[in-house]
N, C-alpha and C. Protein backbone atom coordinates (compact mmCIF):
# COMPACT_ATOMS: atom_id res chain seq x y z
N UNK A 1 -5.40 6.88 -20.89
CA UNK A 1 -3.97 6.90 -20.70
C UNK A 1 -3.39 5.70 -21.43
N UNK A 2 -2.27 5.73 -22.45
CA UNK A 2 -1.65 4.67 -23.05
C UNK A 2 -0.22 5.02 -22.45
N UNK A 3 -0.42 3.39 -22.23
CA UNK A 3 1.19 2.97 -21.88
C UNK A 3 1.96 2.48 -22.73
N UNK A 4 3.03 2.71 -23.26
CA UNK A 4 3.42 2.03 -24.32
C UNK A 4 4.57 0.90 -23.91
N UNK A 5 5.07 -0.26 -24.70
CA UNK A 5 5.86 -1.11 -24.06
C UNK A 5 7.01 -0.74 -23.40
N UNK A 6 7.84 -1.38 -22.81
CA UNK A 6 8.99 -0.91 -22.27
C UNK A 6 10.18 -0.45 -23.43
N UNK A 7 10.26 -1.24 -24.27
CA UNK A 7 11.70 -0.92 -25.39
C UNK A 7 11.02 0.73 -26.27
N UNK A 8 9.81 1.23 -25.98
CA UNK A 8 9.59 2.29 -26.54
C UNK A 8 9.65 3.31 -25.66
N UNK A 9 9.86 3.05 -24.70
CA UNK A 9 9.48 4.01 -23.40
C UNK A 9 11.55 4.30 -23.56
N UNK A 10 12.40 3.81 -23.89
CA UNK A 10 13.79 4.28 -23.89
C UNK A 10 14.28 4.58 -25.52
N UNK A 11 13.44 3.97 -26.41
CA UNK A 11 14.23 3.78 -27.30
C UNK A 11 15.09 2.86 -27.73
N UNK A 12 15.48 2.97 -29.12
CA UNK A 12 16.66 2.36 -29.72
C UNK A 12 17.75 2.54 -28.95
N UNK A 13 17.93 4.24 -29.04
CA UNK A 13 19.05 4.85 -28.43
C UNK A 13 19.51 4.71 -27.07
N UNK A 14 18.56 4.61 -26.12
CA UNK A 14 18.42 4.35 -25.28
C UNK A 14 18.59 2.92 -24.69
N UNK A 15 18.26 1.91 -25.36
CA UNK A 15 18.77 0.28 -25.26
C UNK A 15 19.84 0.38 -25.61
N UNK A 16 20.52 1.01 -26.44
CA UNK A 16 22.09 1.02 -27.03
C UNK A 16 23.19 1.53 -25.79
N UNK A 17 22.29 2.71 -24.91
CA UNK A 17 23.19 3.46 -24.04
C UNK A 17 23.53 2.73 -22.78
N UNK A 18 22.39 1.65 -22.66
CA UNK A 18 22.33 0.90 -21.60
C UNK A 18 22.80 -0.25 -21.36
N UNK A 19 23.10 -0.97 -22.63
CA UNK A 19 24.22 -2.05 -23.35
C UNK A 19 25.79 -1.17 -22.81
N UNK A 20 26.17 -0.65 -23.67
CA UNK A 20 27.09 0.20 -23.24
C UNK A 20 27.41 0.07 -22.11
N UNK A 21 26.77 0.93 -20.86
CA UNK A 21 26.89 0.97 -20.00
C UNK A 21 27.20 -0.16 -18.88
N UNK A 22 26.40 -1.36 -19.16
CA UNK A 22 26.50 -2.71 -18.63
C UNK A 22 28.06 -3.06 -19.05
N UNK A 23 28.48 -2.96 -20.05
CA UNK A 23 29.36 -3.68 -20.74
C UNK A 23 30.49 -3.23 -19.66
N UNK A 24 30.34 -1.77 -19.36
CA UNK A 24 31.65 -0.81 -19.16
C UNK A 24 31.65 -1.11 -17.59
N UNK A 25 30.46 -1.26 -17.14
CA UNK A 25 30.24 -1.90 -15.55
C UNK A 25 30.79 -3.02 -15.07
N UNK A 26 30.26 -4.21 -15.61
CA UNK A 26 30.70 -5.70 -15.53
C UNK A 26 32.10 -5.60 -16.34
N UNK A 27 32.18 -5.39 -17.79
CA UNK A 27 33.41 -5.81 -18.09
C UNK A 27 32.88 -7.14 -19.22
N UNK A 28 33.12 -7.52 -20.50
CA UNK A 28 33.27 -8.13 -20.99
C UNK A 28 33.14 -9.92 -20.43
N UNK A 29 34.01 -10.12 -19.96
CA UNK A 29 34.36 -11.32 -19.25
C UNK A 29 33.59 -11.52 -17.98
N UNK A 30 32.57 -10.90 -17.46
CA UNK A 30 31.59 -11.37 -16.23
C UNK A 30 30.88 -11.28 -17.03
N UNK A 31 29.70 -11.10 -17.61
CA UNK A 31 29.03 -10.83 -18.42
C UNK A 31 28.38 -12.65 -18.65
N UNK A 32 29.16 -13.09 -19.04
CA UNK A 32 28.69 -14.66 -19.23
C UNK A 32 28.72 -15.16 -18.33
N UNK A 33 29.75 -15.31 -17.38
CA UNK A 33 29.33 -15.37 -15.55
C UNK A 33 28.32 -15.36 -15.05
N UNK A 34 27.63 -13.76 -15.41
CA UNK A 34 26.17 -13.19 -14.65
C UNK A 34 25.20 -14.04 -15.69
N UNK A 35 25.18 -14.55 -16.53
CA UNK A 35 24.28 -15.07 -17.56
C UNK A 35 24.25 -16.52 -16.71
N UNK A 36 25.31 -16.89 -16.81
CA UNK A 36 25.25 -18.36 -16.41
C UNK A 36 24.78 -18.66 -14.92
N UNK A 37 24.68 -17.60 -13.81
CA UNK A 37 24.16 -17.88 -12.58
C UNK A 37 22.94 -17.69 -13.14
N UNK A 38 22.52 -16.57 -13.79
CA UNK A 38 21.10 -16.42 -13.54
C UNK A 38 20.23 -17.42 -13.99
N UNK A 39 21.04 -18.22 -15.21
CA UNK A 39 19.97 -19.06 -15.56
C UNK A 39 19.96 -20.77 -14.63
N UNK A 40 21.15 -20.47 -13.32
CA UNK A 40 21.29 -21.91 -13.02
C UNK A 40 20.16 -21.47 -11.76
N UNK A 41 20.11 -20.30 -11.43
CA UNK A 41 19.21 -19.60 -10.70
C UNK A 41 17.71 -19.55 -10.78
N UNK A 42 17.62 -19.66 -12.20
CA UNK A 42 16.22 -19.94 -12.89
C UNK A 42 15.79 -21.49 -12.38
N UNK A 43 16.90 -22.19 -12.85
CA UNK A 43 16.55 -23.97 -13.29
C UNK A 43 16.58 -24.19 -11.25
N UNK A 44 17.12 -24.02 -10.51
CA UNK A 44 16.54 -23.97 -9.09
C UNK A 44 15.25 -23.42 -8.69
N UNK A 45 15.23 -22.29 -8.95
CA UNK A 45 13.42 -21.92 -8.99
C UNK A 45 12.62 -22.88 -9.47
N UNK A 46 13.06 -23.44 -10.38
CA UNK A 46 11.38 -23.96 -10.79
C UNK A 46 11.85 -25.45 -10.00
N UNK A 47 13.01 -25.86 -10.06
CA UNK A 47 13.02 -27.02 -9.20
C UNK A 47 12.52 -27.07 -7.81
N UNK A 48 12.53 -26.07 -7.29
CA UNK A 48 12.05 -25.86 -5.86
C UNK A 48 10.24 -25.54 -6.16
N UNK A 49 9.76 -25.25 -7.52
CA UNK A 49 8.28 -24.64 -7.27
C UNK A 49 7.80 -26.44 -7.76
N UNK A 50 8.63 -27.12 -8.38
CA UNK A 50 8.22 -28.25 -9.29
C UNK A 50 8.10 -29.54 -7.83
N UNK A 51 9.41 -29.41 -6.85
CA UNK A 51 9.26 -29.85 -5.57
C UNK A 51 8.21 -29.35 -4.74
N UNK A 52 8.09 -28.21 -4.27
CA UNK A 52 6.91 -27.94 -3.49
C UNK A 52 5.75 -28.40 -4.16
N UNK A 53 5.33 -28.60 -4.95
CA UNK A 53 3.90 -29.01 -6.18
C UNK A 53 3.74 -30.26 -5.84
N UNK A 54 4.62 -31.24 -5.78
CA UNK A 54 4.76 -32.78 -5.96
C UNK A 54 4.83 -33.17 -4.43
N UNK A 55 5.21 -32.35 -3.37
CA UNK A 55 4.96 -32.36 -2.00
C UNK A 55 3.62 -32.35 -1.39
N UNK A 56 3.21 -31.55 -2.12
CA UNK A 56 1.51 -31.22 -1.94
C UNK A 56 0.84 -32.47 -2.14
N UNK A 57 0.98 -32.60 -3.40
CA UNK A 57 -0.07 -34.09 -3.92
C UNK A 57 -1.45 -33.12 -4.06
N UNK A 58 -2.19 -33.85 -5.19
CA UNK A 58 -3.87 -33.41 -5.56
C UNK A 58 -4.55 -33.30 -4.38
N UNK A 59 -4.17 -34.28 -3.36
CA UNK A 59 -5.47 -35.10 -2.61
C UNK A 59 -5.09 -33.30 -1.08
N UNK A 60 -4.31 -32.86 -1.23
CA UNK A 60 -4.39 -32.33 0.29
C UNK A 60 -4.40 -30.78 -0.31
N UNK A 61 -4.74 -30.06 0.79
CA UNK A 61 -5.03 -28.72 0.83
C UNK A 61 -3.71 -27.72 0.97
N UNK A 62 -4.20 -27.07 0.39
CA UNK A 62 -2.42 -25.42 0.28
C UNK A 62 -3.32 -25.26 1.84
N UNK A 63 -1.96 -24.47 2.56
CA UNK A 63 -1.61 -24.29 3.62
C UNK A 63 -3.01 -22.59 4.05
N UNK A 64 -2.98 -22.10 3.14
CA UNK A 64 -3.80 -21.23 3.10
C UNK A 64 -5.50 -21.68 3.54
N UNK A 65 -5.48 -22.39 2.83
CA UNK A 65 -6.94 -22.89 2.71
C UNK A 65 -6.76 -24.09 4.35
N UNK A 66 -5.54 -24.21 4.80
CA UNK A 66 -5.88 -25.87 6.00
C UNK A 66 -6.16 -24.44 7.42
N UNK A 67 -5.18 -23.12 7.45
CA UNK A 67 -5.19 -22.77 8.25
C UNK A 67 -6.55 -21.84 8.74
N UNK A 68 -7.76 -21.74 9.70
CA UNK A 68 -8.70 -20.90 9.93
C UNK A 68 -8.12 -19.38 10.11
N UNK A 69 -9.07 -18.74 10.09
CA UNK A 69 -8.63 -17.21 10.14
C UNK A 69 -8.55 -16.83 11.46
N UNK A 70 -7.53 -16.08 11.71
CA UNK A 70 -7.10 -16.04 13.12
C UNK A 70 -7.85 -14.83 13.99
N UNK A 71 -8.37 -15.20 14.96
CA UNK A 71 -8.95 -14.33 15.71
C UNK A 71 -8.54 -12.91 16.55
N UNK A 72 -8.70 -11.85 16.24
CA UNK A 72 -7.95 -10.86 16.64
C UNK A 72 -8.26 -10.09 18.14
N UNK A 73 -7.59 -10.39 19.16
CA UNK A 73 -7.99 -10.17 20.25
C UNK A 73 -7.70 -8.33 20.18
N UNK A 74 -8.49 -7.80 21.15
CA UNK A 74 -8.75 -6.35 21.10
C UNK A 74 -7.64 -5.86 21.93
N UNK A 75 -7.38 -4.91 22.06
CA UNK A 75 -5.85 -4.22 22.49
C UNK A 75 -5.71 -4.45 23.93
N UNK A 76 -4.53 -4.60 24.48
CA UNK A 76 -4.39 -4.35 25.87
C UNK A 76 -4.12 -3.40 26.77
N UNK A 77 -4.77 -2.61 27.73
CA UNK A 77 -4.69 -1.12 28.19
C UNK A 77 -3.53 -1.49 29.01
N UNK A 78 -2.53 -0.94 29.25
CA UNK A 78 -1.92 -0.37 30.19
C UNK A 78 -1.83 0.65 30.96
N UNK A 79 -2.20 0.79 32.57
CA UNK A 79 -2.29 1.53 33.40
C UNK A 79 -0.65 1.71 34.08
N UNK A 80 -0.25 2.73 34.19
CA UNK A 80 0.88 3.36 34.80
C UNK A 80 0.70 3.18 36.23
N UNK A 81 1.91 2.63 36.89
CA UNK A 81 1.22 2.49 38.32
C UNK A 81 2.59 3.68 38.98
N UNK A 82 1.65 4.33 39.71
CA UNK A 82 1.88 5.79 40.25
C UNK A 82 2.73 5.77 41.61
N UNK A 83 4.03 6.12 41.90
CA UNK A 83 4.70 5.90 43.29
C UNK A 83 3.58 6.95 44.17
N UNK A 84 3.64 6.60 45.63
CA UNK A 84 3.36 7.96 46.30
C UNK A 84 4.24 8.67 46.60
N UNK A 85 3.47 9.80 47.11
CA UNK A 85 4.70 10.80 46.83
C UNK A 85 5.43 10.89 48.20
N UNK A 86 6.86 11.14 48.24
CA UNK A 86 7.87 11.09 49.61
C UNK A 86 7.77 12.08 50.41
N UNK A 87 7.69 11.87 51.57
CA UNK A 87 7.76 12.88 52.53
C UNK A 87 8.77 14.11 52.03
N UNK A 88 9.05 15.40 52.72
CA UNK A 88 9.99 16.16 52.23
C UNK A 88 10.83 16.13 53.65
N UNK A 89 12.06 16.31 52.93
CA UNK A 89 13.32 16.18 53.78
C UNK A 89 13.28 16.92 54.96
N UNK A 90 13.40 16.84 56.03
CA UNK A 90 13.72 17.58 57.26
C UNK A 90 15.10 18.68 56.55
N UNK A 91 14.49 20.04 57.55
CA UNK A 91 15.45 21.12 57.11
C UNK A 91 16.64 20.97 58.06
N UNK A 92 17.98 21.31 57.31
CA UNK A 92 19.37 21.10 57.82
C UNK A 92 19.45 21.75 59.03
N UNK A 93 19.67 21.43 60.53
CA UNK A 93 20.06 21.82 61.64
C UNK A 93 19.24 21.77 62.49
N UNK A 94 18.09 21.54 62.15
CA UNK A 94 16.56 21.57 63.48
C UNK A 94 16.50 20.45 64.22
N UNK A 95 17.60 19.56 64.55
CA UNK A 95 18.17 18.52 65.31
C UNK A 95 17.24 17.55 65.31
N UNK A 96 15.87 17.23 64.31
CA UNK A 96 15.31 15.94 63.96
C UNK A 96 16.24 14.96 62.36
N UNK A 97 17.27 15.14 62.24
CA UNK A 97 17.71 14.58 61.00
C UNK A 97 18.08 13.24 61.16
N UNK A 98 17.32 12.43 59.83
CA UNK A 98 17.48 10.85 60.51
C UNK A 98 16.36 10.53 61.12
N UNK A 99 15.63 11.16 62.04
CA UNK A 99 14.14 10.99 62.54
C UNK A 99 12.71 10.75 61.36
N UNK A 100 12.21 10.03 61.63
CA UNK A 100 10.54 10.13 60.72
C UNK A 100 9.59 10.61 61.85
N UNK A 101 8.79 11.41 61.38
CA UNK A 101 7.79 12.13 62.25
C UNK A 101 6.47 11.46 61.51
């Protein structure tokens, strides 16, 4: 099975339709907007991967490797606990009503 790169998998025509389309979406004038977050978006990423790195230091262990593998306790059964069952009602007029026998 060959895969071929992505810009062949649409085409010329197809990168052209999709330009287009962006253009007619955003609009001219966001367009450099969306450019300019993404790349201040970029320069935070790596500041945050360049901070976490320098937090670490050589000398200590990734968090992966400090924590042991956690032990998996086996399921817990639950048993339904069962009412007993109620007496049945005394029949209407046999002058025990209100009485327990």
């Amino acid at each position: 099975m060959h895969f071929s790169p992505p810009a062949d998998i649409f085409g010329m025509d197809g990168i052209i339709v999709l330009v287009v389309v962006v253009l007619v979406l955003f609009g001219s004038t966001q367009i450099p907007k969306l450019a300019r977050s993404l790349g201040s978006a970029q320069k935070e990423f790596k500041k945050g991967l360049d901070e976490g790195a320098s937090e670490d230091g050589p000398g200590t262990t990734s968090a992966a490797q400090a924590v042991p593998p956690a032990v998996i306790a086996p399921p817990v059964v639950v048993t339904p606990v069962v009412a007993p069952p109620s007496q049945p009602a005394p029949a209407a007029g046999d002058g025990t009503a209100g009485q327990i026998s």
